[in-house]
PDB file of N, CA and C in Angstrom:
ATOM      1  N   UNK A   1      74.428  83.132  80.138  1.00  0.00           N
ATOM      2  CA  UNK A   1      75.770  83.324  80.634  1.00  0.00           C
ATOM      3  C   UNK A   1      75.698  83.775  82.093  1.00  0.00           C
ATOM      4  N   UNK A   2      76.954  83.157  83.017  1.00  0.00           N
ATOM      5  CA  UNK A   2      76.557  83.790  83.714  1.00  0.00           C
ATOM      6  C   UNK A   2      77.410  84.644  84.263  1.00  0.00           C
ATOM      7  N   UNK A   3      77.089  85.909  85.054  1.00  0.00           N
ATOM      8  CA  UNK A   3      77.878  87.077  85.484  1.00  0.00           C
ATOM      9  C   UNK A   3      78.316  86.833  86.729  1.00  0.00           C
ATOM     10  N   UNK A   4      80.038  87.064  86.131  1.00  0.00           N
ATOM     11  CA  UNK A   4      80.990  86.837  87.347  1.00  0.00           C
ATOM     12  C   UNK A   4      82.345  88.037  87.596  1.00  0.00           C
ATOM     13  N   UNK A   5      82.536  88.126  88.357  1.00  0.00           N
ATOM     14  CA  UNK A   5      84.282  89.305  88.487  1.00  0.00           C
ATOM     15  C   UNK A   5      85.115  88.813  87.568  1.00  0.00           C
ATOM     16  N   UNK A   6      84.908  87.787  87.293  1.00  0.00           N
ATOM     17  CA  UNK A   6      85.754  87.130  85.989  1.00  0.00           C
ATOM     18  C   UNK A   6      85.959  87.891  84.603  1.00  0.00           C
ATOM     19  N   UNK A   7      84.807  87.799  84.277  1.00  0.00           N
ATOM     20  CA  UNK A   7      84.304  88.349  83.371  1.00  0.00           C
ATOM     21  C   UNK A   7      84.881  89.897  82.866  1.00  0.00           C
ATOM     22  N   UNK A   8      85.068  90.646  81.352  1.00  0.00           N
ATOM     23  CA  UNK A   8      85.676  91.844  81.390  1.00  0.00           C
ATOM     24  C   UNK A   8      83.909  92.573  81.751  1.00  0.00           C
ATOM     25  N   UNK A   9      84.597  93.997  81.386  1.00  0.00           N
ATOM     26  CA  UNK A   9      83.375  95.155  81.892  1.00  0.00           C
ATOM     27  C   UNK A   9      82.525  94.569  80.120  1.00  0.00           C
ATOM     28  N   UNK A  10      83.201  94.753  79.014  1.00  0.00           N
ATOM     29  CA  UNK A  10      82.471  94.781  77.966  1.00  0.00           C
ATOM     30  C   UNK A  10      81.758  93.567  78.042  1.00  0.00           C
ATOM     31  N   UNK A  11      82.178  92.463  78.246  1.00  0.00           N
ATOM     32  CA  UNK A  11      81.219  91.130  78.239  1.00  0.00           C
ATOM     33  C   UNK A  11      80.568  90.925  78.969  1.00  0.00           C
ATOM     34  N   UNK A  12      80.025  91.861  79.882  1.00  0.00           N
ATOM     35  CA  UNK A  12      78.886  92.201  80.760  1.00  0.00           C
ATOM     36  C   UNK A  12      78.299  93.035  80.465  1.00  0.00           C
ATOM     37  N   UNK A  13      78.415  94.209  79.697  1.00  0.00           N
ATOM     38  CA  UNK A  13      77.901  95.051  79.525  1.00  0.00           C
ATOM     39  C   UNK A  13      76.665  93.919  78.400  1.00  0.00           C
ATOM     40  N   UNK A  14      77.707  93.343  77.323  1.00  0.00           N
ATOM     41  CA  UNK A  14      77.058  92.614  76.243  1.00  0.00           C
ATOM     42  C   UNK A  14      75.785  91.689  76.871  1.00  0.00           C
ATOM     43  N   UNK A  15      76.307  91.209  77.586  1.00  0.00           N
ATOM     44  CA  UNK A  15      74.925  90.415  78.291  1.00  0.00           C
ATOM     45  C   UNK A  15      74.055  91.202  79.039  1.00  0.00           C
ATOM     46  N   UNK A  16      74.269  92.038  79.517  1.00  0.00           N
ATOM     47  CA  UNK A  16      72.871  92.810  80.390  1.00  0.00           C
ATOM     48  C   UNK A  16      72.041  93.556  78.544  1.00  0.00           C
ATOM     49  N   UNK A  17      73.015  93.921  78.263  1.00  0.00           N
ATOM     50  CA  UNK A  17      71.955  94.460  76.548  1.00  0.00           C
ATOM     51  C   UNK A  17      71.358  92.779  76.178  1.00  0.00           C
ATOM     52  N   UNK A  18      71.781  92.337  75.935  1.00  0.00           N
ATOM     53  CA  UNK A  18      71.232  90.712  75.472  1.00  0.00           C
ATOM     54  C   UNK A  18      69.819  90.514  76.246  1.00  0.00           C
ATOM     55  N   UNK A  19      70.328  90.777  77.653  1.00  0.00           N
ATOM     56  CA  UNK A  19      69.015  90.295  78.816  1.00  0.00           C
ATOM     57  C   UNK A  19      68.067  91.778  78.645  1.00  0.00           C
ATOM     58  N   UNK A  20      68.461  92.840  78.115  1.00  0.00           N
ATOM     59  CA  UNK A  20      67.690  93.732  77.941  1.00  0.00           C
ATOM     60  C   UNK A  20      67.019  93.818  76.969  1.00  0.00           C
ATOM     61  N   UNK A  21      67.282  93.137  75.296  1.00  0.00           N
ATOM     62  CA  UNK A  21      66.658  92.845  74.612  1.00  0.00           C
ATOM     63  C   UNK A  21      65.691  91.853  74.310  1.00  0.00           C
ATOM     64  N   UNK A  22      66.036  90.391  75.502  1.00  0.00           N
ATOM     65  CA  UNK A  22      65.296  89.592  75.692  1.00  0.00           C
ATOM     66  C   UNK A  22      63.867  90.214  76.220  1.00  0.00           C
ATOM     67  N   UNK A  23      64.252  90.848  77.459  1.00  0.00           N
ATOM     68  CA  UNK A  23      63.340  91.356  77.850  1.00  0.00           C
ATOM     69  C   UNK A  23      62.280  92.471  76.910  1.00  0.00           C
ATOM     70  N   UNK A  24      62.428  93.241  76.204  1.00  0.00           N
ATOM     71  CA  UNK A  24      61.671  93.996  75.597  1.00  0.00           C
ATOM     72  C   UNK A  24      60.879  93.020  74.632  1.00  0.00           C
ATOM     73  N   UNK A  25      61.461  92.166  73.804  1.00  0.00           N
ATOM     74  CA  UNK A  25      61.144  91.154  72.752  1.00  0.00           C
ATOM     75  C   UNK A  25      59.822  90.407  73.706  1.00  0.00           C
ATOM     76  N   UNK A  26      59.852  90.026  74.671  1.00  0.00           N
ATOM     77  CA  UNK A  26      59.050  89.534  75.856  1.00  0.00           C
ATOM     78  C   UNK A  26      57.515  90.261  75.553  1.00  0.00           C
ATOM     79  N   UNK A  27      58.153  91.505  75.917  1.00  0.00           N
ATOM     80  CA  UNK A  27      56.687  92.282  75.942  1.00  0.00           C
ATOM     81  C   UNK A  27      56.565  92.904  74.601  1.00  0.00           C
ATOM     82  N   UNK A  28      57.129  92.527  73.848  1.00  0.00           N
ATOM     83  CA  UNK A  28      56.587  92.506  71.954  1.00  0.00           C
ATOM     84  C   UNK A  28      56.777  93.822  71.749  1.00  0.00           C
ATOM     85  N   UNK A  29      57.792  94.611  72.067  1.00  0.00           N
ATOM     86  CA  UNK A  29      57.992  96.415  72.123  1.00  0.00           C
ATOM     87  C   UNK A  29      58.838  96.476  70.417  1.00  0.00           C
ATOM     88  N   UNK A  30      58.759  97.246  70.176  1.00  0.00           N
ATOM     89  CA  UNK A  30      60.324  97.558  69.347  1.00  0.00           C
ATOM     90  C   UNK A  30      60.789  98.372  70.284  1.00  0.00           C
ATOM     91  N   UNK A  31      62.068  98.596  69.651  1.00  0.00           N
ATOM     92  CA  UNK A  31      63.243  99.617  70.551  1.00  0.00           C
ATOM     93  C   UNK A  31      62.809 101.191  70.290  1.00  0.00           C
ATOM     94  N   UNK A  32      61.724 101.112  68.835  1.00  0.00           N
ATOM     95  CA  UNK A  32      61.445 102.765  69.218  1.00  0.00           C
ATOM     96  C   UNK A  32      60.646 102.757  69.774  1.00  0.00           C
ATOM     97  N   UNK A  33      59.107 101.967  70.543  1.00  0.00           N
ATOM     98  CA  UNK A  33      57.935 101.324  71.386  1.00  0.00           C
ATOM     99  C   UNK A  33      58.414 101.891  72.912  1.00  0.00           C
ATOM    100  N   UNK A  34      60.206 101.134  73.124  1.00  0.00           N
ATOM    101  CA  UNK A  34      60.709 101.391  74.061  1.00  0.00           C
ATOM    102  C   UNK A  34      61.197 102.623  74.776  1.00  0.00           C
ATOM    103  N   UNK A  35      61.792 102.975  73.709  1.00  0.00           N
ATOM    104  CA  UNK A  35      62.531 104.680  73.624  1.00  0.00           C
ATOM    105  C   UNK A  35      61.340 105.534  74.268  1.00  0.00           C
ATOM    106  N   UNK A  36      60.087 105.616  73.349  1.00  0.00           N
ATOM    107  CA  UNK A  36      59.249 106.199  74.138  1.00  0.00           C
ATOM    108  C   UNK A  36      58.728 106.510  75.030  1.00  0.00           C
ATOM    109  N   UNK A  37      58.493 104.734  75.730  1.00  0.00           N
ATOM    110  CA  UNK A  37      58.156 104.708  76.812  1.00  0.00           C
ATOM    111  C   UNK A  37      59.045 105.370  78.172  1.00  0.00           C
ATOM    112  N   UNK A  38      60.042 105.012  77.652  1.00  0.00           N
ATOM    113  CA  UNK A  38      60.883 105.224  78.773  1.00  0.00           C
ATOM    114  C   UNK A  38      61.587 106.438  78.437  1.00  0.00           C
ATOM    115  N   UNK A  39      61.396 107.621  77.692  1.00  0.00           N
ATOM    116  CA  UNK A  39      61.645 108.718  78.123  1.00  0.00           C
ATOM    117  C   UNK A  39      63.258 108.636  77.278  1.00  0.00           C
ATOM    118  N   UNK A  40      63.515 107.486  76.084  1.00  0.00           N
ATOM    119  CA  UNK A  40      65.150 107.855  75.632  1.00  0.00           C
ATOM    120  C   UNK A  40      64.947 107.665  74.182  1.00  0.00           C
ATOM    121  N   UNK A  41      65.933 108.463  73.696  1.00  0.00           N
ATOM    122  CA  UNK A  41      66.060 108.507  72.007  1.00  0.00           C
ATOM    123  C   UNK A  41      66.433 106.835  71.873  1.00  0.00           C
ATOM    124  N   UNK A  42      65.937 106.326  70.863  1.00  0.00           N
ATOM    125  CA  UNK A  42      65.392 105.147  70.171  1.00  0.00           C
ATOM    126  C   UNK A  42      67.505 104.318  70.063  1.00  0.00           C
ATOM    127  N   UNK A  43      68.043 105.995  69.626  1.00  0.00           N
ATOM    128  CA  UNK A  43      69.460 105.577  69.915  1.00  0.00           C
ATOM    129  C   UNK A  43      70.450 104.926  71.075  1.00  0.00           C
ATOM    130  N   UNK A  44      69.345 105.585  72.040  1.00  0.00           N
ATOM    131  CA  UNK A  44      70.169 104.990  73.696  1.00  0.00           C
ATOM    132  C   UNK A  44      69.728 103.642  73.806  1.00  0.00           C
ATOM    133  N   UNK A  45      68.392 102.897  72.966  1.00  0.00           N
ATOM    134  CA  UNK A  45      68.050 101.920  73.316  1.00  0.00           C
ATOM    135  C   UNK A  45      68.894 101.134  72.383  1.00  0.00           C
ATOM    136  N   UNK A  46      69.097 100.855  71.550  1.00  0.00           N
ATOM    137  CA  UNK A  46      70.293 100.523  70.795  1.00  0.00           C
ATOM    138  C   UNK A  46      71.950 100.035  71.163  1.00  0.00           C
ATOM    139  N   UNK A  47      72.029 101.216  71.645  1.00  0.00           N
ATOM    140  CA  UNK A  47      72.806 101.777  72.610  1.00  0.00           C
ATOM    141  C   UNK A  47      73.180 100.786  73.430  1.00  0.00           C
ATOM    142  N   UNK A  48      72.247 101.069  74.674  1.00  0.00           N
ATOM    143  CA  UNK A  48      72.145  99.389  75.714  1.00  0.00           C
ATOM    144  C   UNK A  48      72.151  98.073  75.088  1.00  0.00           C
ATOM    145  N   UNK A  49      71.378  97.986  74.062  1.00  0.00           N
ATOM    146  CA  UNK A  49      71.141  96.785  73.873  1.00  0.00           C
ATOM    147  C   UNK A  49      72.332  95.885  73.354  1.00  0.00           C
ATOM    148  N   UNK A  50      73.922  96.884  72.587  1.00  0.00           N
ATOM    149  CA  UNK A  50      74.599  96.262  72.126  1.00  0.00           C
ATOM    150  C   UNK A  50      75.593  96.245  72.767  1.00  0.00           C
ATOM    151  N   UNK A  51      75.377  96.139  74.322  1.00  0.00           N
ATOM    152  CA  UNK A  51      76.357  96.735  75.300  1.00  0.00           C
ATOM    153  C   UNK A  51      77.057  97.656  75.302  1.00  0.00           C
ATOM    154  N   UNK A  52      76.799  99.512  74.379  1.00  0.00           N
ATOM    155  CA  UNK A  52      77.670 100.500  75.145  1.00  0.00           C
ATOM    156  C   UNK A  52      77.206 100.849  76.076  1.00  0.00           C
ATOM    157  N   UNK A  53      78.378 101.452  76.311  1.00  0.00           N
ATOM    158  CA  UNK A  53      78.405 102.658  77.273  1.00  0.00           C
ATOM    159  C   UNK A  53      76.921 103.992  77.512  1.00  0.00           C
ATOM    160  N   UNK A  54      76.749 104.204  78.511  1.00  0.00           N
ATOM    161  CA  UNK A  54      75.586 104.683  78.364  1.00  0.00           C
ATOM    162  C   UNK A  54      74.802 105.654  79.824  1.00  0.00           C
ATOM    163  N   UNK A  55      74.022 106.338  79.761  1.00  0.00           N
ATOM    164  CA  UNK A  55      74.118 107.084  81.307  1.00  0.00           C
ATOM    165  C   UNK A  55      73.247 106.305  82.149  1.00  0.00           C
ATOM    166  N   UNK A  56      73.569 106.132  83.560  1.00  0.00           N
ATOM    167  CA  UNK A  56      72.805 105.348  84.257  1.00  0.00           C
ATOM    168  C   UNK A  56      71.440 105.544  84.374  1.00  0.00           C
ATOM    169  N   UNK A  57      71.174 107.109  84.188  1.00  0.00           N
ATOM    170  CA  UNK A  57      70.022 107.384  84.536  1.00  0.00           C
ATOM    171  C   UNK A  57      68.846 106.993  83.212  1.00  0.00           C
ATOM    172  N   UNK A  58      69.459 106.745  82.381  1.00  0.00           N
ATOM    173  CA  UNK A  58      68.761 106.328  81.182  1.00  0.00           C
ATOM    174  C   UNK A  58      68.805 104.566  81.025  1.00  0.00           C
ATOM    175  N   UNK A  59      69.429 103.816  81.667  1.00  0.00           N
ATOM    176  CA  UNK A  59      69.546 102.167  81.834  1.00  0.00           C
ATOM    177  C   UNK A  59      68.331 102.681  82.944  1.00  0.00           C
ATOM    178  N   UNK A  60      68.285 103.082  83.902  1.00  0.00           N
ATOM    179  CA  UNK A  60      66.980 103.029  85.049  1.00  0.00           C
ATOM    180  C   UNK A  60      65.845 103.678  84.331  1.00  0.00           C
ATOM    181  N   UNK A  61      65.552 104.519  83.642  1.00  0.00           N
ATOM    182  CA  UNK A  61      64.187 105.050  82.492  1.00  0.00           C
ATOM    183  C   UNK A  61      63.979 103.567  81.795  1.00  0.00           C
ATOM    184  N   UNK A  62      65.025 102.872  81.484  1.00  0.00           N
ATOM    185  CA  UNK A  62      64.563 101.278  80.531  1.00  0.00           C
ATOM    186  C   UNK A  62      64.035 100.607  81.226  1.00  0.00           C
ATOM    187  N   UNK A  63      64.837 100.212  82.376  1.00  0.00           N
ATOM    188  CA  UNK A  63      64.268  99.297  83.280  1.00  0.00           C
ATOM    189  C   UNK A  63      62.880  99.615  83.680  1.00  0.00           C
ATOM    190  N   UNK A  64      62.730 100.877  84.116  1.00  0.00           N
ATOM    191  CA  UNK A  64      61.392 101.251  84.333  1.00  0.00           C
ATOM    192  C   UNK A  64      60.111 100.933  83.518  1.00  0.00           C
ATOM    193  N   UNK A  65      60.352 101.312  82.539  1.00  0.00           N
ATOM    194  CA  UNK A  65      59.478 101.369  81.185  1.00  0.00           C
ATOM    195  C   UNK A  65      59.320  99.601  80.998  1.00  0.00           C
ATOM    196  N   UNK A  66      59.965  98.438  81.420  1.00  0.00           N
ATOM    197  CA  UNK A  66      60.132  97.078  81.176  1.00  0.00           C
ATOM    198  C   UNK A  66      59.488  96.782  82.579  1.00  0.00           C
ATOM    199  N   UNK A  67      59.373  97.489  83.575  1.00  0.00           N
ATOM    200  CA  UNK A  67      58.992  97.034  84.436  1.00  0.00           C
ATOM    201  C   UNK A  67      59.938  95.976  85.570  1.00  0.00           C
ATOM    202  N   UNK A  68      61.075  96.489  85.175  1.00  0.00           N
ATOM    203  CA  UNK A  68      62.329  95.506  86.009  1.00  0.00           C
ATOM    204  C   UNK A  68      63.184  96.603  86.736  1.00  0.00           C
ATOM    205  N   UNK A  69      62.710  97.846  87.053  1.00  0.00           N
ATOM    206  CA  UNK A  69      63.077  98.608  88.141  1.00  0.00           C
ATOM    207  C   UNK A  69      63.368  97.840  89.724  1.00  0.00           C
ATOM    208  N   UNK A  70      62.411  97.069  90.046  1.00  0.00           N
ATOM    209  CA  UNK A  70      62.803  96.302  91.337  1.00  0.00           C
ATOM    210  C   UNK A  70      64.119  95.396  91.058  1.00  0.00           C
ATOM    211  N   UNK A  71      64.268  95.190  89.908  1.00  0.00           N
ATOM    212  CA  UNK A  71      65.939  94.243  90.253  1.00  0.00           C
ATOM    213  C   UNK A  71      67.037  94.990  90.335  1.00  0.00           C
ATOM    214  N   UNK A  72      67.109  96.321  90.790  1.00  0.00           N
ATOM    215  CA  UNK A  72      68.114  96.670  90.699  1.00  0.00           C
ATOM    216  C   UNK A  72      68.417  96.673  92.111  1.00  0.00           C
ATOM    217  N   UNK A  73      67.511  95.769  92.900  1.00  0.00           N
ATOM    218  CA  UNK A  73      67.285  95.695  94.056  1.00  0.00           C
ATOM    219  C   UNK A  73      68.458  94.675  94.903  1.00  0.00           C
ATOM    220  N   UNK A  74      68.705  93.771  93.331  1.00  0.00           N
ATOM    221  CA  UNK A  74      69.540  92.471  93.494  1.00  0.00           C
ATOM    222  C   UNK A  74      70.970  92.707  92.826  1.00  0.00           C
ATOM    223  N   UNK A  75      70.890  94.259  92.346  1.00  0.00           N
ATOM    224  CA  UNK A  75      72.469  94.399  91.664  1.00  0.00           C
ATOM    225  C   UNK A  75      73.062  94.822  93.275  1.00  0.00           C
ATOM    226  N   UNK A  76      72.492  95.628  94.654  1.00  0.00           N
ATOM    227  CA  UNK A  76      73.439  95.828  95.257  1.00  0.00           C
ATOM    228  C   UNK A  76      72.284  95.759  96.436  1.00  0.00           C
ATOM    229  N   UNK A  77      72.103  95.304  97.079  1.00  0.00           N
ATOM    230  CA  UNK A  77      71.180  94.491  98.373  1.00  0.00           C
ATOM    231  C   UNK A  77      71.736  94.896  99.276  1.00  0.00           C
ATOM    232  N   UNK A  78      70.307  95.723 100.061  1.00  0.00           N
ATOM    233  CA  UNK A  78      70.782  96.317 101.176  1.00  0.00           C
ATOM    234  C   UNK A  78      71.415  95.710 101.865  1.00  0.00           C
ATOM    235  N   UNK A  79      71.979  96.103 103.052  1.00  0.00           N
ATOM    236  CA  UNK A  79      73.361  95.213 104.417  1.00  0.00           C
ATOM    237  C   UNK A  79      72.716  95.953 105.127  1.00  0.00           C
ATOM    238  N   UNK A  80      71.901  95.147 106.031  1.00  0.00           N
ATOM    239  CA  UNK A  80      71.977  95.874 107.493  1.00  0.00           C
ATOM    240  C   UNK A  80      72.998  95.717 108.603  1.00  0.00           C
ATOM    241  N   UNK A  81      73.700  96.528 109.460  1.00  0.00           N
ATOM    242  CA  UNK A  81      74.661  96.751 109.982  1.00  0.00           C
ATOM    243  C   UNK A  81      74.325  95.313 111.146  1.00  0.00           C
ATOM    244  N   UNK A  82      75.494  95.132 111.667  1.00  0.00           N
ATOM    245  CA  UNK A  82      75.690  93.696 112.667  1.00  0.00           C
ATOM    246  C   UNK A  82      75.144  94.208 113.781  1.00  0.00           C
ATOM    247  N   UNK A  83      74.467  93.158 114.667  1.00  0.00           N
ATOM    248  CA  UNK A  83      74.142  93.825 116.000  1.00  0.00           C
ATOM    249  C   UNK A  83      74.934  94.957 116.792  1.00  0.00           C
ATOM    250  N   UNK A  84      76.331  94.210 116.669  1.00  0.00           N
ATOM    251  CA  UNK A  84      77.702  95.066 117.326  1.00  0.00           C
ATOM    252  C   UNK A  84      77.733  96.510 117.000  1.00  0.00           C
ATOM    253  N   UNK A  85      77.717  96.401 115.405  1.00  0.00           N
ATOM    254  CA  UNK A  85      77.860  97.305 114.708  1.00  0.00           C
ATOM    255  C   UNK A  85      76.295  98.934 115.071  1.00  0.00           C
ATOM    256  N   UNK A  86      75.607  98.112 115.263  1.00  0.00           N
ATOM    257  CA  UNK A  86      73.955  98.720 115.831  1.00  0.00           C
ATOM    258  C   UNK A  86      74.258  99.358 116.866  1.00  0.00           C
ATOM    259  N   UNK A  87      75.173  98.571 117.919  1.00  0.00           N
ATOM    260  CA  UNK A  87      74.813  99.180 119.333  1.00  0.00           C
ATOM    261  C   UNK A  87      76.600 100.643 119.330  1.00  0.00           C
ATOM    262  N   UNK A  88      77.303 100.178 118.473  1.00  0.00           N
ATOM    263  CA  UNK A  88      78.087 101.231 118.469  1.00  0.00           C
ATOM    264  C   UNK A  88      77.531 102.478 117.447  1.00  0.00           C
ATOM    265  N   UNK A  89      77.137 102.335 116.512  1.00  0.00           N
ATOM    266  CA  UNK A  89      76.243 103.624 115.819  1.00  0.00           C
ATOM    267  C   UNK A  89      75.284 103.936 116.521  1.00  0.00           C
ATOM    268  N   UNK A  90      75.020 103.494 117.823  1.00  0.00           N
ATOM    269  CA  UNK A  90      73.776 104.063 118.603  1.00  0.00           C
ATOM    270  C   UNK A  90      72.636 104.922 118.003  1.00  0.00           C
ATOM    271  N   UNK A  91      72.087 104.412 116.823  1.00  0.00           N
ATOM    272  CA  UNK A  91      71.104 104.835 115.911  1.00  0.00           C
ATOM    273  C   UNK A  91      71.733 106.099 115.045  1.00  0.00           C
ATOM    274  N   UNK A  92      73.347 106.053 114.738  1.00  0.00           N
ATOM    275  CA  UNK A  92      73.738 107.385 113.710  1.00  0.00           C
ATOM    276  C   UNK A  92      74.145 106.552 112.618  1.00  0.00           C
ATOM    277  N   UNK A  93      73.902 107.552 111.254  1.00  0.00           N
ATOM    278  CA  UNK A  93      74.430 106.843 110.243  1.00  0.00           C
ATOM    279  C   UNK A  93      75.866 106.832 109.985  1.00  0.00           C
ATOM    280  N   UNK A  94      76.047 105.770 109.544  1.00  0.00           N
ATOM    281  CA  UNK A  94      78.045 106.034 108.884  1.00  0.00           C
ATOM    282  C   UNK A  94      78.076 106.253 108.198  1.00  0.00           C
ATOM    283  N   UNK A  95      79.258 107.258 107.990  1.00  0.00           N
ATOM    284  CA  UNK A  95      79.382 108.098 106.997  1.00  0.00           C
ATOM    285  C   UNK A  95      80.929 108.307 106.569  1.00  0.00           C
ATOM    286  N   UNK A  96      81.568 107.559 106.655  1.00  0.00           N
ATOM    287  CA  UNK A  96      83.294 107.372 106.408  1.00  0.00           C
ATOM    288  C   UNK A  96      83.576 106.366 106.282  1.00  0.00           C
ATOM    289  N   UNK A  97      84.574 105.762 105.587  1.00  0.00           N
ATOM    290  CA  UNK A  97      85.105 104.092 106.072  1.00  0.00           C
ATOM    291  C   UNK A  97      86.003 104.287 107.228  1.00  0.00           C
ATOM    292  N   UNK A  98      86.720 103.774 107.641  1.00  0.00           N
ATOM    293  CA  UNK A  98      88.029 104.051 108.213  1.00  0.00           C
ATOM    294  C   UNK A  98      88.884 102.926 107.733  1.00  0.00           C
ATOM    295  N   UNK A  99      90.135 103.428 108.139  1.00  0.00           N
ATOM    296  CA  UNK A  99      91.373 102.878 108.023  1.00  0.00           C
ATOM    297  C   UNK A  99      91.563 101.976 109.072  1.00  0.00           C
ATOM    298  N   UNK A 100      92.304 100.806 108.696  1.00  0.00           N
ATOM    299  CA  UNK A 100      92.701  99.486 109.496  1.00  0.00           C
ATOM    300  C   UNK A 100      93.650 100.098 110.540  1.00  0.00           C
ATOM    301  N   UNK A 101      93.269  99.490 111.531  1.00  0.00           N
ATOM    302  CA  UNK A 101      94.018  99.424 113.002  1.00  0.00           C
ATOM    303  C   UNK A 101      95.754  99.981 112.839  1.00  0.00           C
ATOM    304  N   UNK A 102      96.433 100.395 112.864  1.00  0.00           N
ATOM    305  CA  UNK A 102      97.955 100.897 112.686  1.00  0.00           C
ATOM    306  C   UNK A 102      97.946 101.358 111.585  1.00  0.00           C
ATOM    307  N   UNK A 103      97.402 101.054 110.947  1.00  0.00           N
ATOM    308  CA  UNK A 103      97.956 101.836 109.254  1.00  0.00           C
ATOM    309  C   UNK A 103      98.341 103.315 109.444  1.00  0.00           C
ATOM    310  N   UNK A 104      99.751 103.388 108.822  1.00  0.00           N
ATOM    311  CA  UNK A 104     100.597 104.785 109.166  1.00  0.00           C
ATOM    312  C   UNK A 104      99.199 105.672 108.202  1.00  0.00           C
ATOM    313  N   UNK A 105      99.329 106.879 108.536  1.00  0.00           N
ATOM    314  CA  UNK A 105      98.937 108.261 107.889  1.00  0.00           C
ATOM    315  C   UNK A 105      99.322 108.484 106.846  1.00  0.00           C
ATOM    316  N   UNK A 106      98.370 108.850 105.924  1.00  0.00           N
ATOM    317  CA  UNK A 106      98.526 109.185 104.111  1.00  0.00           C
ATOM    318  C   UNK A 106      99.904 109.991 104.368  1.00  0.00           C
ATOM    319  N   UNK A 107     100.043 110.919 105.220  1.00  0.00           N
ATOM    320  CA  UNK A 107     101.431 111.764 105.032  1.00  0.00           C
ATOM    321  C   UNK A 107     102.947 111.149 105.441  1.00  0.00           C
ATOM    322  N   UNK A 108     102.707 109.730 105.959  1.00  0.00           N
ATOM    323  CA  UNK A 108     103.873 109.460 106.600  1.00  0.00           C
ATOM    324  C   UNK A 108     104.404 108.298 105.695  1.00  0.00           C
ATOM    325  N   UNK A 109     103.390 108.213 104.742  1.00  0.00           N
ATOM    326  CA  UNK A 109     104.080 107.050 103.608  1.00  0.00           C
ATOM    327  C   UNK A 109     104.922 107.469 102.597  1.00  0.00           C
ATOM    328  N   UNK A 110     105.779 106.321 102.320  1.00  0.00           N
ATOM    329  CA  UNK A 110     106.849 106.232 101.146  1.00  0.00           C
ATOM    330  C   UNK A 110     105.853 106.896  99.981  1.00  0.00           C
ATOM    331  N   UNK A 111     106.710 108.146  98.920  1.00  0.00           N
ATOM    332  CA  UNK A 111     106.758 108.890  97.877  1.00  0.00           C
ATOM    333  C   UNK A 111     107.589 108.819  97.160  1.00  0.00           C
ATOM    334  N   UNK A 112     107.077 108.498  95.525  1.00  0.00           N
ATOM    335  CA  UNK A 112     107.631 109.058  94.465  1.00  0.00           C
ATOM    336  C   UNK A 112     109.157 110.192  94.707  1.00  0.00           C
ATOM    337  N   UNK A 113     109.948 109.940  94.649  1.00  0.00           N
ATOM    338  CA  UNK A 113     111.005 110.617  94.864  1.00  0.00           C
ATOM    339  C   UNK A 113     111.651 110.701  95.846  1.00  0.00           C
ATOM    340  N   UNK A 114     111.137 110.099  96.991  1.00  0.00           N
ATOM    341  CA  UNK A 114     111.809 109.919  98.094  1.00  0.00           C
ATOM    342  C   UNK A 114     112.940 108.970  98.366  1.00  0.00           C
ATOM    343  N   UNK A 115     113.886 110.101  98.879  1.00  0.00           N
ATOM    344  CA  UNK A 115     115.167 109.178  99.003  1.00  0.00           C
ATOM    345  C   UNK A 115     114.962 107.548 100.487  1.00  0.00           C
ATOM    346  N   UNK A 116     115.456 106.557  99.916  1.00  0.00           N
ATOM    347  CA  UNK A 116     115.723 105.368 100.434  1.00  0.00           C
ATOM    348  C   UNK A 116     116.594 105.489 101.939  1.00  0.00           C
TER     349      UNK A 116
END
């Protein structure tokens, strides 16, 4: 299958457990083989595998333990900043977004209760 914005959160979740069980089945583990390795009750592997909900830091202990820690390389790929963008950070990091060119001030916008 493949993963798109289309897609809900649960029917992604379902396929990364799918591709996570593929993967363990790969290297001939069971899920308690896995649990171990990677530092989670046999339940969290379960867990993932049937797409819940689950703590991130324990999906990265799996990956680890599977040896697919580097793809998480391809869930969000670094951006290096544009030349433009280089020579105005004059080597500082950013650290805010900003707001588009005119956009009025959080305080000067239309409210809930405000008369027309």
């Amino acid at each position: 299958m493949h993963l798109s914005k289309d897609r809900s959160d649960s029917t992604i979740l379902e396929e990364l457990g799918r591709r996570l069980t593929q993967a363990r089945l790969d290297r001939n583990l069971t899920q308690e083989e896995l649990a171990t390795a990677a530092g989670v009750s046999k339940r969290t592997v379960e867990r993932l595998e049937t797409g819940s909900s689950v703590q991130l830091a324990n999906f990265i202990r799996t990956l680890r333990a599977l040896d697919l820690v580097q793809s998480v390389e391809h869930l969000i790929p670094l951006v290096a900043p544009s030349p433009i963008a280089q020579l105005k950070l004059q080597g500082k990091e950013r650290q805010r977004a900003s707001s588009p060119k005119g956009s009025q001030p959080a305080s000067d916008r239309w409210r809930w209760g405000d008369d027309p």
